[in-house]
C-alpha atoms as a PDB file:
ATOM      1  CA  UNK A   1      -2.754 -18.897  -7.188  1.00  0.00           C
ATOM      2  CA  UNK A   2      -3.974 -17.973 -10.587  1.00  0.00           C
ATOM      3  CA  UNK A   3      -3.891 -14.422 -11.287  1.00  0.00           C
ATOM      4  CA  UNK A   4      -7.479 -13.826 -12.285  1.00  0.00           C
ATOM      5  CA  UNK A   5      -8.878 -15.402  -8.907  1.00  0.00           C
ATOM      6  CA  UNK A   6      -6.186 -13.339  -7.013  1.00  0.00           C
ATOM      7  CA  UNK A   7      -7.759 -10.250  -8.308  1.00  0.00           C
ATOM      8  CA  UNK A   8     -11.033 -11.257  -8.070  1.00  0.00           C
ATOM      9  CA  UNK A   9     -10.463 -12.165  -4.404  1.00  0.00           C
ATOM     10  CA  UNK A  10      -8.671  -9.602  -3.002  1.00  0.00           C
ATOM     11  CA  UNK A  11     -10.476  -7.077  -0.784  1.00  0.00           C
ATOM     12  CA  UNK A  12      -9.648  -4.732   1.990  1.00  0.00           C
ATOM     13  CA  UNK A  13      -9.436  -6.375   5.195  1.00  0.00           C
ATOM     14  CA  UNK A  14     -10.321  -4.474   8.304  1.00  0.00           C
ATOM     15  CA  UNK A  15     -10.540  -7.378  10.759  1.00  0.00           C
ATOM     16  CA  UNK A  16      -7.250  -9.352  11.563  1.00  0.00           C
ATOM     17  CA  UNK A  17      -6.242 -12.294  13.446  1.00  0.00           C
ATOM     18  CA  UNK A  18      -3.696 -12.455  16.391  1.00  0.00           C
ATOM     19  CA  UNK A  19      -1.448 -14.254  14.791  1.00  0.00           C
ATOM     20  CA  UNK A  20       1.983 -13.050  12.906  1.00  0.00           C
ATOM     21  CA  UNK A  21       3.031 -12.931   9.671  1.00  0.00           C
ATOM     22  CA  UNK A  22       6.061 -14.571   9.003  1.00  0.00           C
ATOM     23  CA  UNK A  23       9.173 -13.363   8.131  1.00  0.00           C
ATOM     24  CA  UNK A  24       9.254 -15.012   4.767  1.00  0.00           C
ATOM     25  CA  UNK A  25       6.282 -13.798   3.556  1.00  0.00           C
ATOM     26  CA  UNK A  26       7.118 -10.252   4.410  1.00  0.00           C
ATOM     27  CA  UNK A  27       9.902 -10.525   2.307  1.00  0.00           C
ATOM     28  CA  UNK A  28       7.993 -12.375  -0.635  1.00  0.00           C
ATOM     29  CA  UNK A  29       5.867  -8.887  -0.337  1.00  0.00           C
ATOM     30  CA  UNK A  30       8.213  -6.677  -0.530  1.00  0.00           C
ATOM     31  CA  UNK A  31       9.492  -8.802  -3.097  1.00  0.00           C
ATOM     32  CA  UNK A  32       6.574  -8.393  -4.965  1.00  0.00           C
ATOM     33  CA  UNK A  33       6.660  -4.641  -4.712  1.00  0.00           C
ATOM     34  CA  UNK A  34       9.942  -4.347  -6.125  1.00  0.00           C
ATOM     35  CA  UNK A  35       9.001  -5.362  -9.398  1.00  0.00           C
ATOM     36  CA  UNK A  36       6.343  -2.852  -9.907  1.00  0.00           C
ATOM     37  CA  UNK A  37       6.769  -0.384 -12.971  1.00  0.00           C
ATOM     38  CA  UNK A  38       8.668   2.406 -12.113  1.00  0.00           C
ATOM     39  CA  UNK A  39       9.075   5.451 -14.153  1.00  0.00           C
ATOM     40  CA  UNK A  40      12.394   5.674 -16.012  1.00  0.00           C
ATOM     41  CA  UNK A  41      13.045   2.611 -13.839  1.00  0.00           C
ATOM     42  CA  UNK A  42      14.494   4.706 -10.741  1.00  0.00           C
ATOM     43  CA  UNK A  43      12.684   2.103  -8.239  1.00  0.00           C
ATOM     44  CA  UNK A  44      12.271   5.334  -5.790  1.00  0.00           C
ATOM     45  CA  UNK A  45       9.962   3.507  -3.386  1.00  0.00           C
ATOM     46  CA  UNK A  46      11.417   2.196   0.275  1.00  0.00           C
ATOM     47  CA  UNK A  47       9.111   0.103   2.577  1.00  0.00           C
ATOM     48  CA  UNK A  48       9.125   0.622   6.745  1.00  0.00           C
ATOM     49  CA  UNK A  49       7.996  -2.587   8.422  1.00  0.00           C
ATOM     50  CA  UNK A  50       5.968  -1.604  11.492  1.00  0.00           C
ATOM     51  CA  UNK A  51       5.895  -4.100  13.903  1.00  0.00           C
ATOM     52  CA  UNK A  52       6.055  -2.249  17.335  1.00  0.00           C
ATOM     53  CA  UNK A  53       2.587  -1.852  18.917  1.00  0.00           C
ATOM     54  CA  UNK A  54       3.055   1.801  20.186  1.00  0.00           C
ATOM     55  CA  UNK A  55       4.105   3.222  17.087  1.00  0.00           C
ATOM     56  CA  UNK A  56       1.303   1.227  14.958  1.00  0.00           C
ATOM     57  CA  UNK A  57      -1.198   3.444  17.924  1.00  0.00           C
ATOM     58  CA  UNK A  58       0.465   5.955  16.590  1.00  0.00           C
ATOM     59  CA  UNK A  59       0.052   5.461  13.548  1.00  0.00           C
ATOM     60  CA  UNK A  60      -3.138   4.647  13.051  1.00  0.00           C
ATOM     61  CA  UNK A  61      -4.159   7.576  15.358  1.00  0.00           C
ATOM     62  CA  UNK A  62      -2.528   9.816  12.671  1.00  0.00           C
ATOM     63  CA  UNK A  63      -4.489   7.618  10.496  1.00  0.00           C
ATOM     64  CA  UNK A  64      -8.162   9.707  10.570  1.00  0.00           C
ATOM     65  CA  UNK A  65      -8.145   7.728  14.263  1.00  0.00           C
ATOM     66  CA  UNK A  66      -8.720   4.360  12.395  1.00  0.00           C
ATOM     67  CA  UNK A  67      -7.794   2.138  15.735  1.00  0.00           C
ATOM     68  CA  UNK A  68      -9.222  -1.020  14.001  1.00  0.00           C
ATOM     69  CA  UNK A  69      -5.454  -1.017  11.762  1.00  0.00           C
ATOM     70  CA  UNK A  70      -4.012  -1.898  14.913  1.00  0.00           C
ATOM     71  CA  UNK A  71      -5.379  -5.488  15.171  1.00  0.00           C
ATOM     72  CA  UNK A  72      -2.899  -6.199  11.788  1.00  0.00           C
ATOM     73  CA  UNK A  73       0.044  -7.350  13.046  1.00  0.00           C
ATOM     74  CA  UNK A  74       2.366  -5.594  10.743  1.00  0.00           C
ATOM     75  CA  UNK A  75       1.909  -1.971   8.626  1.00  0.00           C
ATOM     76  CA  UNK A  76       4.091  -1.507   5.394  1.00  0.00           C
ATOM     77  CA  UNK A  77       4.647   2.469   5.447  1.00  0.00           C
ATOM     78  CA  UNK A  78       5.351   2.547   1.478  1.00  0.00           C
ATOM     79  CA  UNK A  79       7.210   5.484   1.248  1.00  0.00           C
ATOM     80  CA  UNK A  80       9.373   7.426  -2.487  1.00  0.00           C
ATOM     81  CA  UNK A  81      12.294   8.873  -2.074  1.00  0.00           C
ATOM     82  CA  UNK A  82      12.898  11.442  -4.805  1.00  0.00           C
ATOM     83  CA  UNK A  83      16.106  12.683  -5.432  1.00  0.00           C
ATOM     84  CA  UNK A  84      16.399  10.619  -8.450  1.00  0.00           C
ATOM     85  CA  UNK A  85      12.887  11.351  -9.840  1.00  0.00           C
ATOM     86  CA  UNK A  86      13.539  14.636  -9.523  1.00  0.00           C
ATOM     87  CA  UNK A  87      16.697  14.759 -10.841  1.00  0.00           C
ATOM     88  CA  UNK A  88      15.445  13.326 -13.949  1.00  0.00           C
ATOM     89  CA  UNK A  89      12.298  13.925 -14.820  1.00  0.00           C
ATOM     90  CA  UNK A  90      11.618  17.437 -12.527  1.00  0.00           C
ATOM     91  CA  UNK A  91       7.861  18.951 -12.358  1.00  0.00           C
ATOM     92  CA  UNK A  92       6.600  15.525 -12.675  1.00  0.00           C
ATOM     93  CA  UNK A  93       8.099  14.196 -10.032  1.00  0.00           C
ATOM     94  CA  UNK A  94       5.135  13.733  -7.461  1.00  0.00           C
ATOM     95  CA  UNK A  95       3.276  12.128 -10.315  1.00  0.00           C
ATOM     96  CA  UNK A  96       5.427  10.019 -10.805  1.00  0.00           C
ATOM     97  CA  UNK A  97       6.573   9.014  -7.358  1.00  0.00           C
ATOM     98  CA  UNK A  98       2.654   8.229  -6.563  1.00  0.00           C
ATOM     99  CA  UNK A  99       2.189   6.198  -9.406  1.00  0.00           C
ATOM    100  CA  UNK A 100       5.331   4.474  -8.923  1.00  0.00           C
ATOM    101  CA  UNK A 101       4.019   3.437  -5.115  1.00  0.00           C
ATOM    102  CA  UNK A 102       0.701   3.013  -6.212  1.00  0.00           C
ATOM    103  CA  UNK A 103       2.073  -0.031  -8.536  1.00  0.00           C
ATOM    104  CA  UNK A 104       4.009  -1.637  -5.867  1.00  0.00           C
ATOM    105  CA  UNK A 105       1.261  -1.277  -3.660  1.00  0.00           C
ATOM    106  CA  UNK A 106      -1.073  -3.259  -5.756  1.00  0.00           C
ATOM    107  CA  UNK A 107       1.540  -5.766  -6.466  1.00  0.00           C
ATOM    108  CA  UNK A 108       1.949  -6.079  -2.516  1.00  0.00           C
ATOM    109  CA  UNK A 109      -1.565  -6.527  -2.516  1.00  0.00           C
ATOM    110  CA  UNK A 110      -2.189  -9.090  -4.940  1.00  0.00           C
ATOM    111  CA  UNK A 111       0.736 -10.993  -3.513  1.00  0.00           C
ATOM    112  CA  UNK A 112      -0.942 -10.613  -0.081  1.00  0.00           C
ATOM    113  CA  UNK A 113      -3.942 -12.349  -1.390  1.00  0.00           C
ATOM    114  CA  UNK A 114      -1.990 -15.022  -2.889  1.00  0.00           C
ATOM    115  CA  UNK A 115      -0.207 -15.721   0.679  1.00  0.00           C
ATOM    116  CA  UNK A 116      -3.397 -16.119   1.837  1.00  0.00           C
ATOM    117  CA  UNK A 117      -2.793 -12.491   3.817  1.00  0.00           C
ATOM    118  CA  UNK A 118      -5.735 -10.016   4.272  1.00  0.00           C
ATOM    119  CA  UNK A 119      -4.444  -6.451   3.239  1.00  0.00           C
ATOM    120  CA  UNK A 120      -5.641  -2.838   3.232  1.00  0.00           C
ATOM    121  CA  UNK A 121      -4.343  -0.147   1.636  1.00  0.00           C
ATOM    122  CA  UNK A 122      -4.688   3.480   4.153  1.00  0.00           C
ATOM    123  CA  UNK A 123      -4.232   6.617   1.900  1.00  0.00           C
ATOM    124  CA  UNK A 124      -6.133   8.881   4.781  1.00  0.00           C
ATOM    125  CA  UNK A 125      -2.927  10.136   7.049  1.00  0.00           C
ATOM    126  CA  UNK A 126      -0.687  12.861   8.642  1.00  0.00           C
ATOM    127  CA  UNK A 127       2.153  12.885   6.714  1.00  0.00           C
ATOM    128  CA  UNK A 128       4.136  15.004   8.676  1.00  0.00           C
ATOM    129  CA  UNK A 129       3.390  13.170  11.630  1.00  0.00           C
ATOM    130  CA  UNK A 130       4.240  10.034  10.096  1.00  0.00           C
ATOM    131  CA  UNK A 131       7.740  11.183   9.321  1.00  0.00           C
ATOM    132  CA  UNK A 132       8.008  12.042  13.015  1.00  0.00           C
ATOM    133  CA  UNK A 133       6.977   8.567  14.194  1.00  0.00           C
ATOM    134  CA  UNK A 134       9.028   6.978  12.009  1.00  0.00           C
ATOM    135  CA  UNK A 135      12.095   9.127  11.922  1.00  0.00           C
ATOM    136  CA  UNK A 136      12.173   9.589   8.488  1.00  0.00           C
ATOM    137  CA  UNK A 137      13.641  13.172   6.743  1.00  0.00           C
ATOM    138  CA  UNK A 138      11.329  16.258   7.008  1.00  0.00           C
ATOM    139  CA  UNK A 139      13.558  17.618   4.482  1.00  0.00           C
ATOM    140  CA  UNK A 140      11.517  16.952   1.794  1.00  0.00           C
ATOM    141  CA  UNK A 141      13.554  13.864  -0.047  1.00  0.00           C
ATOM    142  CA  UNK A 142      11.017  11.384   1.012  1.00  0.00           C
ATOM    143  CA  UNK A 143       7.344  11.308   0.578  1.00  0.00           C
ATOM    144  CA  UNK A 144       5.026   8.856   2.771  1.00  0.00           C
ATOM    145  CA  UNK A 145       2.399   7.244   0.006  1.00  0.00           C
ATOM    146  CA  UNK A 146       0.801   4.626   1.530  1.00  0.00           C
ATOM    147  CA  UNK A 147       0.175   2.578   4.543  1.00  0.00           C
ATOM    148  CA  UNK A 148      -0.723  -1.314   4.196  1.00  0.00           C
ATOM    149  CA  UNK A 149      -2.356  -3.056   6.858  1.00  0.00           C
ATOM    150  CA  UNK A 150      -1.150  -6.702   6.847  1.00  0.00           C
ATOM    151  CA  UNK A 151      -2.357 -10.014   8.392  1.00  0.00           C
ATOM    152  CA  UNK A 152      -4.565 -13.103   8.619  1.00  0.00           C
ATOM    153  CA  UNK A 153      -7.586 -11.950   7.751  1.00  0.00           C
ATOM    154  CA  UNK A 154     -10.716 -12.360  10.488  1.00  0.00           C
ATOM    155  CA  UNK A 155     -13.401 -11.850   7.796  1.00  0.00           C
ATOM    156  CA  UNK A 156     -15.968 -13.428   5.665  1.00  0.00           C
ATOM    157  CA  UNK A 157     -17.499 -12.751   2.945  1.00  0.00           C
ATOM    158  CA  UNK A 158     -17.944 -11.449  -0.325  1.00  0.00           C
ATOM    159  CA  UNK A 159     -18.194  -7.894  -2.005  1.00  0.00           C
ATOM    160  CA  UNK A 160     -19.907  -6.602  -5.559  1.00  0.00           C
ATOM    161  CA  UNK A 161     -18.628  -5.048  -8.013  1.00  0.00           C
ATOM    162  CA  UNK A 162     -20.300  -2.614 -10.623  1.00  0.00           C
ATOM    163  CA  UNK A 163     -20.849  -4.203 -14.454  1.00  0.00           C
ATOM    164  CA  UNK A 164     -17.945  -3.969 -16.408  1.00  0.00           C
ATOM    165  CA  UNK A 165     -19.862  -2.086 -18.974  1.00  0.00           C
ATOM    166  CA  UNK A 166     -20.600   1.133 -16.539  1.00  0.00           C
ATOM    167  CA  UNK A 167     -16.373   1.558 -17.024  1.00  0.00           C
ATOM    168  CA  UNK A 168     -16.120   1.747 -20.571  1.00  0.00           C
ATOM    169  CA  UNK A 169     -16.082   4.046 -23.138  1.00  0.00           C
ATOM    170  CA  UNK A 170     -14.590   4.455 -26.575  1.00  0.00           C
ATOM    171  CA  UNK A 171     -13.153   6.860 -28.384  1.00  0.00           C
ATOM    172  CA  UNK A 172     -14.839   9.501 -25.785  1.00  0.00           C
ATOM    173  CA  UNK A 173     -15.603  10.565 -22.808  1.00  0.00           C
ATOM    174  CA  UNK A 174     -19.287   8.911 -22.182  1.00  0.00           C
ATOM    175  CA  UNK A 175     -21.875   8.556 -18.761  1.00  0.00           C
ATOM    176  CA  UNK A 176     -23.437   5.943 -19.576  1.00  0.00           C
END
């Protein structure tokens, strides 16, 4: 797909489709993700497939109680793990471990779109709780980002966007 339309087309998708996503385009996703921009290059991020149906209740109970995530047949849980951020660049760190998974996020997103995937990125979430469900350390080495809903989208339609001008400004800050 060309890259403008696949940013012009991809929206959040809140309304799946029964059917699975195949194994190959998982993987294309997650390939995707990996080559996101990365501060010093570290690559910190790790990605939890969620499949099983109990633990997507789960989440998406921990979620702000968001039950409509659990029609997507799979969640990425895009998670950083930090030892190496921290290790080199210190009280930056959680910047840089959030922007980090926010770039492979979008990338997984785009990619989504160009699978012909409906996506949705869930910031809104327990992350203690997650950890629990998923078993990952409490410890603090690993920091839950992001969830990503995944799966044929069961929507239609279209969405607007404000005028490019109301984003700009030169030079300064400006409101108008």
């Amino acid at each position: 797909m060309d890259l403008d339309k696949c940013i012009k087309d991809r929206r959040s998708i809140r309304k799946y489709k029964s059917k699975k996503v195949e194994q190959d385009k998982i993987n294309l996703l997650i390939d995707a993700a990996r080559y996101a921009p990365s501060a010093g290059n570290v690559q910190d991020w790790k990605f939890i497939i969620v499949k099983d149906k109990s633990k997507k209740e789960l989440i998406s109970n921990i979620s702000s109680n968001q039950s409509w995530m659990n029609q997507a047949p799979i969640f990425i849980v895009v998670c950083s793990e930090i030892k190496d951020l921290k290790r080199t660049f210190g009280k930056h760190t959680d910047t840089y471990a959030k922007q980090d998974c926010s770039a492979a996020v979008q990338n997984i997103l785009l990619k989504a779109t160009d699978l012909k995937l409906g996506s949705c990125w869930i910031g809104g979430f327990n992350e203690n709780d997650i950890k629990t469900v998923l078993k990952i350390p409490e410890d603090g080495s690993v920091k839950v980002e992001a969830i990503i809903t995944i799966g044929y989208s069961d929507e239609d339609g279209t969405f607007d966007r404000y005028p490019l001008k109301s984003f700009i400004s030169y030079d300064e800050w400006s409101t108008t």
